[in-house]
Protein backbone atom coordinates (compact mmCIF):
# COMPACT_ATOMS: atom_id res chain seq x y z
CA UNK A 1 0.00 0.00 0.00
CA UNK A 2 1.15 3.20 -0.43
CA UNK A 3 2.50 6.15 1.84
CA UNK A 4 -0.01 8.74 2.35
CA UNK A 5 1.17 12.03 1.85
CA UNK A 6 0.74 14.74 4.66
CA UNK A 7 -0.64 18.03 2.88
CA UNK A 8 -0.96 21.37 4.50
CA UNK A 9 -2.97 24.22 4.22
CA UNK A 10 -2.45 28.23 5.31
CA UNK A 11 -4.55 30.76 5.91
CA UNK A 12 -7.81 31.40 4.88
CA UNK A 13 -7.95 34.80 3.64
CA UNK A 14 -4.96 37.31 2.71
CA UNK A 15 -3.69 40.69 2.21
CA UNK A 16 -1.28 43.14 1.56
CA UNK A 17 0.20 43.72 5.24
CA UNK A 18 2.83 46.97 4.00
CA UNK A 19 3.87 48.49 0.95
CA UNK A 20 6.82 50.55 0.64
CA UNK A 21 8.66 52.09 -2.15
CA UNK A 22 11.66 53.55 -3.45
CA UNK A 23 11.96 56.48 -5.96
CA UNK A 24 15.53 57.51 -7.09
CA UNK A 25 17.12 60.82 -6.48
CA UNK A 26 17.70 62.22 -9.75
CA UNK A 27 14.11 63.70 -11.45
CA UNK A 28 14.37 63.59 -15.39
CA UNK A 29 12.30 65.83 -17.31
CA UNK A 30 11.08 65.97 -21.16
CA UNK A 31 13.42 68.17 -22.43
CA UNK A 32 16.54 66.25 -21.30
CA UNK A 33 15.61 63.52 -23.53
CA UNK A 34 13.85 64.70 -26.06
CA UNK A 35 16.76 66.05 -27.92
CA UNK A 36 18.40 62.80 -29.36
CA UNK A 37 14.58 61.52 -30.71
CA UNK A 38 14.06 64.77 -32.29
CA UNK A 39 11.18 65.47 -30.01
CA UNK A 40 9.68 67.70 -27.48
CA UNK A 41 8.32 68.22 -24.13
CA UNK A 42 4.79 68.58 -25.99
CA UNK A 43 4.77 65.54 -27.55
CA UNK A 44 5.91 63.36 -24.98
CA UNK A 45 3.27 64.91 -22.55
CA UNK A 46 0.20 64.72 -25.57
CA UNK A 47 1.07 60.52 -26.31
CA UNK A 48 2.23 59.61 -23.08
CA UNK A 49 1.20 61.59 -19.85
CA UNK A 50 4.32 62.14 -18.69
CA UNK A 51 5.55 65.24 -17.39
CA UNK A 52 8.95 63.67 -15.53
CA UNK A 53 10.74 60.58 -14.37
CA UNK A 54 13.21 59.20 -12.26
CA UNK A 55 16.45 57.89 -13.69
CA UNK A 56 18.69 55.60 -10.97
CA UNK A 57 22.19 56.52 -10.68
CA UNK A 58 25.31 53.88 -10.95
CA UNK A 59 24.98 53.32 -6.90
CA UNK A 60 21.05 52.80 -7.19
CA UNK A 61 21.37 49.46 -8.48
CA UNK A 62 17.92 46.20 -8.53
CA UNK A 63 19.22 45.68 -5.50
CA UNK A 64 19.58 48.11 -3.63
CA UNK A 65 16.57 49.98 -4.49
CA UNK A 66 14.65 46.56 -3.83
CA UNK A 67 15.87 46.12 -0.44
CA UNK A 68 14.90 49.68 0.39
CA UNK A 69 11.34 49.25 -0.57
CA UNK A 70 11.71 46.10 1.17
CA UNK A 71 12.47 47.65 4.43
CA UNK A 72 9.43 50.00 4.43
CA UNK A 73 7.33 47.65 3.45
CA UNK A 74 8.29 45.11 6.30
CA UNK A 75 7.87 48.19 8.74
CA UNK A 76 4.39 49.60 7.55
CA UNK A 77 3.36 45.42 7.53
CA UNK A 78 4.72 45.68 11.47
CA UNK A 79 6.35 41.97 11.32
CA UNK A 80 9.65 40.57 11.76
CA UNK A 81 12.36 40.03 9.32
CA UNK A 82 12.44 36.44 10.17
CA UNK A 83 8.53 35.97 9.53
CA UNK A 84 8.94 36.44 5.96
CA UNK A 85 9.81 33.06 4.57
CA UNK A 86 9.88 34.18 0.68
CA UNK A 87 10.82 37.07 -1.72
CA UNK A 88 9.36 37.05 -5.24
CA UNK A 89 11.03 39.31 -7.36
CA UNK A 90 8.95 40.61 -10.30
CA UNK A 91 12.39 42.20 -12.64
CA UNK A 92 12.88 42.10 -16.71
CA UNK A 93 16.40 44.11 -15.85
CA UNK A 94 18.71 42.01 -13.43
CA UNK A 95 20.85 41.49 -16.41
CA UNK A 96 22.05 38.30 -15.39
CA UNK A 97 20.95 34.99 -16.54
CA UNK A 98 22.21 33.95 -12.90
CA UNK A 99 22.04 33.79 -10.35
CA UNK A 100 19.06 35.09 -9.46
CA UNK A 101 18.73 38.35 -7.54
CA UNK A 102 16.13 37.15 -4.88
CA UNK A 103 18.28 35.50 -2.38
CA UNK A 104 20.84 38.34 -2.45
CA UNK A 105 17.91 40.79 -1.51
CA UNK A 106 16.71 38.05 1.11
CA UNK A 107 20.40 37.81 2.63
CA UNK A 108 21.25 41.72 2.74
CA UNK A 109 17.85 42.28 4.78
CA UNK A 110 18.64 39.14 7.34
CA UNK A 111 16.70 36.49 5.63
CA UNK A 112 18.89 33.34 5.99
CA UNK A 113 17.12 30.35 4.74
CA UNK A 114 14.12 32.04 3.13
CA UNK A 115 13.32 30.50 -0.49
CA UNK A 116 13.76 33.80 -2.96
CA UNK A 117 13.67 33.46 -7.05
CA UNK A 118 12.47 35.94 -9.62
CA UNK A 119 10.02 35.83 -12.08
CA UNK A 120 9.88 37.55 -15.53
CA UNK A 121 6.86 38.37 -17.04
CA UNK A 122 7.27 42.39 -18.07
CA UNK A 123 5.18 44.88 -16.45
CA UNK A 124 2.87 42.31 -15.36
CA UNK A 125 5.28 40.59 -13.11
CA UNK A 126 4.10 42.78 -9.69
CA UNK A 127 0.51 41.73 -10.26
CA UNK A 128 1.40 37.77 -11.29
CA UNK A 129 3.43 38.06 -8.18
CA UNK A 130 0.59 39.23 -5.62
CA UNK A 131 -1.06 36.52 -6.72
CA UNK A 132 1.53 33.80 -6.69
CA UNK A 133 2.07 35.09 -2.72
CA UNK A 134 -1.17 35.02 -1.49
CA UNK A 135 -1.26 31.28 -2.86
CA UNK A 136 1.57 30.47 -1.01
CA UNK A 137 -0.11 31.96 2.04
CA UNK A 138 -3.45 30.36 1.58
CA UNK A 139 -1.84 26.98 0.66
CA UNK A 140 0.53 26.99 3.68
CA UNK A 141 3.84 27.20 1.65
CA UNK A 142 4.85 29.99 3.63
CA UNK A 143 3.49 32.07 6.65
CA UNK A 144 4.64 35.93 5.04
CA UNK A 145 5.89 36.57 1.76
CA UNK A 146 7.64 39.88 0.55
CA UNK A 147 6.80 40.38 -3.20
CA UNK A 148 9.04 43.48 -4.80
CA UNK A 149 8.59 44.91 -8.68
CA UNK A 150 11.72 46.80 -9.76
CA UNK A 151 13.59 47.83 -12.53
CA UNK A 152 16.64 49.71 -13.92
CA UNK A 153 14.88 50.23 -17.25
CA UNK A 154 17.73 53.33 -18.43
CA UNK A 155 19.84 50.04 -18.25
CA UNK A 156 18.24 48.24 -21.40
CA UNK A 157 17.47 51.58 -23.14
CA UNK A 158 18.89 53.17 -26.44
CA UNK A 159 17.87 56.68 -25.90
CA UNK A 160 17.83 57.51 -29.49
CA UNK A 161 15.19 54.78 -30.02
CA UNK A 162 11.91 57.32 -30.56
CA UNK A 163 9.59 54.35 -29.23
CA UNK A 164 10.65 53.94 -25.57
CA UNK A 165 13.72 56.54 -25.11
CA UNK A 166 11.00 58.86 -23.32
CA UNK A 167 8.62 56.49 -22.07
CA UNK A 168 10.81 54.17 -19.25
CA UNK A 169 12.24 54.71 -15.79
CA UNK A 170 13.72 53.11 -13.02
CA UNK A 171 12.25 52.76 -9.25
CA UNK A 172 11.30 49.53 -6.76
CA UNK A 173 8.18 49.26 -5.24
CA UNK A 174 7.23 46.41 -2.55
CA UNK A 175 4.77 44.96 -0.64
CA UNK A 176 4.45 42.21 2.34
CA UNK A 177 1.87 39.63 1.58
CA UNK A 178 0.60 37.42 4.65
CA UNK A 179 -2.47 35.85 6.37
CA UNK A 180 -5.39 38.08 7.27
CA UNK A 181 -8.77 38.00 9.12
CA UNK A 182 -10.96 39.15 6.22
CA UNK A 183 -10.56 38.33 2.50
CA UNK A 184 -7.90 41.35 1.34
CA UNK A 185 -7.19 39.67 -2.45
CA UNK A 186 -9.26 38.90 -4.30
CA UNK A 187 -8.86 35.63 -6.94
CA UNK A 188 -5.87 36.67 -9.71
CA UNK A 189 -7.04 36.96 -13.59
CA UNK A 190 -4.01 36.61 -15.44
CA UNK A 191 -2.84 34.97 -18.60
CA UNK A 192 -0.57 35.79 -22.31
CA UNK A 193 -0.91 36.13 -26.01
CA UNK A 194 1.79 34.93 -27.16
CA UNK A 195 1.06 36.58 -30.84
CA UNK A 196 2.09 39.23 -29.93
CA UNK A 197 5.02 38.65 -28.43
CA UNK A 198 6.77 40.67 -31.08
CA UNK A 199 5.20 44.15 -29.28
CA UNK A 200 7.23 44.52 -26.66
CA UNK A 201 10.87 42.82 -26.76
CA UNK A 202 14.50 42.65 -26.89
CA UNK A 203 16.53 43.79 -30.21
CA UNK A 204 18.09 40.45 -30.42
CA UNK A 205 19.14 37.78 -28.00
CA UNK A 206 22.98 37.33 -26.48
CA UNK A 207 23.57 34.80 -28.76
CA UNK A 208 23.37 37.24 -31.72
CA UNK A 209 25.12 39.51 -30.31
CA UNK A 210 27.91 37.85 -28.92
CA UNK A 211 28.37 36.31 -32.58
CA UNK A 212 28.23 39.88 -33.71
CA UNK A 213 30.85 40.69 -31.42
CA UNK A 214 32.96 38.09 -33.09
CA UNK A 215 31.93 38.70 -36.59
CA UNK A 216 32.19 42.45 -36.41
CA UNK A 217 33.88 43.42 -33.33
CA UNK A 218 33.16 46.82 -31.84
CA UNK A 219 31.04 47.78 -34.71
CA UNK A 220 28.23 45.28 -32.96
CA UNK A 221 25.42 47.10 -31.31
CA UNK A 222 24.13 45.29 -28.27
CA UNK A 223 20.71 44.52 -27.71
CA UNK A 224 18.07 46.96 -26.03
CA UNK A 225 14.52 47.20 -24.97
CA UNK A 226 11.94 47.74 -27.96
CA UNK A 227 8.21 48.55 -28.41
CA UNK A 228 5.99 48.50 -31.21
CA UNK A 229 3.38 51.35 -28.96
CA UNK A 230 0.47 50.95 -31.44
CA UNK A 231 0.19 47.41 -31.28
CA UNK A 232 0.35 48.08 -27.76
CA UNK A 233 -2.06 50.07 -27.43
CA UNK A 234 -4.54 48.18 -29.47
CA UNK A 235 -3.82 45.29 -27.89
CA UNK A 236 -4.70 47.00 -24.68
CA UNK A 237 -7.41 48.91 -25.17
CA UNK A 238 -9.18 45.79 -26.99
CA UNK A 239 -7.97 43.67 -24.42
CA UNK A 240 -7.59 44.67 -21.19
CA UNK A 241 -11.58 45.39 -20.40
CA UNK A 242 -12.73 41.75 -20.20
CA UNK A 243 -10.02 41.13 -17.82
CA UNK A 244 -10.67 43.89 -15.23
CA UNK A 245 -14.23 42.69 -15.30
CA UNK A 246 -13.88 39.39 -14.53
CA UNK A 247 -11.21 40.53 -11.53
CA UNK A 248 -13.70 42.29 -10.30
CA UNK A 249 -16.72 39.67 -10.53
CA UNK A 250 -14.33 36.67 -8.95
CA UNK A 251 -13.78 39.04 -6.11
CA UNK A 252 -17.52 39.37 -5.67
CA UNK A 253 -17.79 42.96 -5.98
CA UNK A 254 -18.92 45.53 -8.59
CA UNK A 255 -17.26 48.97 -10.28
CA UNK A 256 -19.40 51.02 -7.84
CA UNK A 257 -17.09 49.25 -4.98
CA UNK A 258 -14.21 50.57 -6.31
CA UNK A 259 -12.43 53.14 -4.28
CA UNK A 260 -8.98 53.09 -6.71
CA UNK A 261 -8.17 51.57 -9.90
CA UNK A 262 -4.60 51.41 -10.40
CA UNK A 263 -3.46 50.23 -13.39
CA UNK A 264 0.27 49.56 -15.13
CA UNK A 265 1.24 53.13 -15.94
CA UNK A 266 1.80 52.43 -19.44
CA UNK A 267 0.74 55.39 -21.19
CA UNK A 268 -1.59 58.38 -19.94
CA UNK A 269 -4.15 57.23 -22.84
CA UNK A 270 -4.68 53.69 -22.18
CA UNK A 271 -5.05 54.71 -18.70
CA UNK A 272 -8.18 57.04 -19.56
CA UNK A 273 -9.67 54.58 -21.99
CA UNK A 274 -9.64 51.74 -19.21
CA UNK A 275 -11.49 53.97 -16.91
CA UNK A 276 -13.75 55.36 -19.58
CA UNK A 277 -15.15 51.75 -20.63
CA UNK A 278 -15.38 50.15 -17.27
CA UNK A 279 -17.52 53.38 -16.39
CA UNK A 280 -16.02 54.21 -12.41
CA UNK A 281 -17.91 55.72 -10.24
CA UNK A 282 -17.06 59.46 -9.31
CA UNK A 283 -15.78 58.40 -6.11
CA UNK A 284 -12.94 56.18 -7.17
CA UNK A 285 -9.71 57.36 -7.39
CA UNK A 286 -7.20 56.73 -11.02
CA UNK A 287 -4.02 56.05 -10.64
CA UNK A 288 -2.01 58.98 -12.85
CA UNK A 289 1.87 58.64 -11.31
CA UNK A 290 3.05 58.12 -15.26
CA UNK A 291 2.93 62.28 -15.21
CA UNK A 292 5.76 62.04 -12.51
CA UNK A 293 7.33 58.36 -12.65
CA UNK A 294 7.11 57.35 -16.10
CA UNK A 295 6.69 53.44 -17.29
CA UNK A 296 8.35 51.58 -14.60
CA UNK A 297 7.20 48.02 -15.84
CA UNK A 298 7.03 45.78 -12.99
CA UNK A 299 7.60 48.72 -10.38
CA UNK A 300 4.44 50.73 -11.55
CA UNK A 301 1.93 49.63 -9.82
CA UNK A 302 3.16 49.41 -6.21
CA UNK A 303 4.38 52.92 -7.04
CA UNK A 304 1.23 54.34 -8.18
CA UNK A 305 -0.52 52.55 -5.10
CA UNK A 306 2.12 54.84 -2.70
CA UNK A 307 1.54 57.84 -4.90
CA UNK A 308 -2.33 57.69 -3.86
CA UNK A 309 -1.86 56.77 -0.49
CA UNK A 310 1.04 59.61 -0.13
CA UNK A 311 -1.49 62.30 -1.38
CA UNK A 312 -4.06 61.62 0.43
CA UNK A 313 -6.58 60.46 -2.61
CA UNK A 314 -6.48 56.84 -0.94
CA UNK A 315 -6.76 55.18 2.02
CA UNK A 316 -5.36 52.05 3.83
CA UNK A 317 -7.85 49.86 3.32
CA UNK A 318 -9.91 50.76 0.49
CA UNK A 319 -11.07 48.62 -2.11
CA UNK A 320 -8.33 48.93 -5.17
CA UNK A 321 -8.39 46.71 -8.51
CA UNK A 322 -4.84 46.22 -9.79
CA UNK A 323 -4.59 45.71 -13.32
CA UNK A 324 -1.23 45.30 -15.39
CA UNK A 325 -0.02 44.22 -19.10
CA UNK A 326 3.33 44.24 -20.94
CA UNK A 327 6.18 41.84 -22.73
CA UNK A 328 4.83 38.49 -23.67
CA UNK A 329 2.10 39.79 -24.01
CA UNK A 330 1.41 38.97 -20.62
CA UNK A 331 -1.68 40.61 -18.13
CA UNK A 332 -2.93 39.48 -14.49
CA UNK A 333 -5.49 41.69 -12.41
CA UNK A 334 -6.46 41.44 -9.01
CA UNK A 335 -8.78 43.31 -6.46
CA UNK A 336 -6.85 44.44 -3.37
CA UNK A 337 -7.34 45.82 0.29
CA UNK A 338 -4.81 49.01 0.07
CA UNK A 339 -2.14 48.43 2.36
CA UNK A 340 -0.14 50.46 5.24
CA UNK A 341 2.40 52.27 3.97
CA UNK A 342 5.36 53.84 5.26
């Protein structure tokens, strides 16, 4: 006869415990890179939304921005480093194969033995996160788990490419995810199209270029980050209502519930079309941090969830549906309890 296998199970309902964030220092605005695409502050702000961003410095590296938002985020959660028994790292721009960068994150903020690994799934990754976390929670995997979205985007940029020179930034945003008395996420909608893969992506992979390298020597060009935006946008604004509508019916609530909507800051545009056809009530607060933080992939949303809390147009503990899309094409949407923040 066989063994029988022990199984366990976790909580019964979760949330997000603490979110915190981390912006760098140096503010970039539309005239310092519009120059090299032959562009102006104008257009950037009439096809994107964007007034500003934030561009890391050499010392602001993933890491260290991650474990910065890390540290906020375990203090406005109020638990102890050594609850947290997992890091999730959403991140398209560690540019290493590896290892990963989750268990250097875990060990510099006193996490011996915790499991930590990455996941890559563009500026979805944050949201497909969340919901791997509070799985882990509800399934008894782990007790706490600290989920971070960051990127070094100027890292992977040409900034004479017209498409995304203007449109990406750099910041970390995280978030403790652990067991709660009432339901705080709701059931995760995700999934890909894989046709379109060709929107967002790299110029070529390593392979290429390294046999560039050896074919042409420095006359190679190395691979960056690319976007084709109107398939993009298309995609997204043909897309992208379905699956906020079924987020928000598998978490048993309606649009009128909604006290936030904060969506992938993409582009200003798809932002306003999103809220136009899902028809929010007057009381529900957009996320808009693209004017100041740019496209921050998997960073966005946790950083557009601060930027409400921070002024005042949210509340800890309001009703928020997270939505996000990007390279794959990937999307996963959620309805959340907003955190504390710090």
């Amino acid at each position: 006869m066989a063994a029988r296998i022990a199984q366990t199970t976790g909580a019964r309902h979760t949330a997000l415990l603490g979110l915190g964030v981390y912006r760098p220092a140096r503010v970039v605005t539309n005239d310092e890179v519009a120059g090299a695409i032959d562009s102006s502050d104008e257009w950037i702000r009439t096809r994107s939304g964007i007034k500003s961003r934030r561009f890391a410095s050499a010392e602001e590296t993933i890491q260290s921005m991650s474990v910065a938002a890390a540290r906020d985020a375990i203090i406005a959660a109020d638990v102890e480093v050594d609850q947290i028994d997992c890091v999730i790292v959403a991140t398209s721009t560690h540019l290493l194969l590896t290892p990963a960068i989750g268990p250097r994150i875990a060990a510099e903020l006193g996490m011996i033995g915790a499991a930590a690994f990455d996941i890559s799934a563009g500026c979805a990754g944050f949201c497909h996160a969340v919901g791997l976390a509070s799985d882990l929670v509800r399934g008894g995997t782990s007790q706490h788990v600290l989920v971070i979205g960051v990127e070094k985007l100027t890292d992977a940029l040409d900034f004479t490419d017209r498409s995304t020179a203007f449109l990406f930034a750099d910041g970390a945003g995280a978030v403790v995810v652990g067991p709660a008395r009432e339901p705080g996420i709701g059931p995760t909608v995700w999934g890909s199209d894989g046709t379109q893969h060709h929107a967002i992506r790299q110029t070529k992979d390593w392979v290429e270029y390294f046999d560039e390298v050896a074919d042409k020597g420095t006359d190679s060009v190395r691979p960056y980050l690319t976007m084709e935006g109107t398939a993009v946008f298309r995609w997204a604004a043909h897309s992208l209502e379905k699956v906020c509508r079924e987020a928000i019916d598998r978490a048993g609530v309606s649009t009128d519930d909604l006290d936030a909507m904060i969506p992938h800051q993409a582009n200003g545009r798809i932002i306003e079309i999103m809220a136009r056809v899902l028809e929010l009530p007057g009381h529900c607060a957009l996320a808009d941090d693209i004017e100041e933080s740019g496209n921050t992939s998997a960073a966005s949303v946790p950083l557009a969830m601060e930027a409400l809390l921070r002024t005042g147009r949210s509340e800890p503990g309001d009703t928020a549906l997270l939505i996000a899309f990007g390279a794959g094409l990937s999307y996963a949407a959620q309805v959340v309890a907003l955190p504390a923040w710090n």
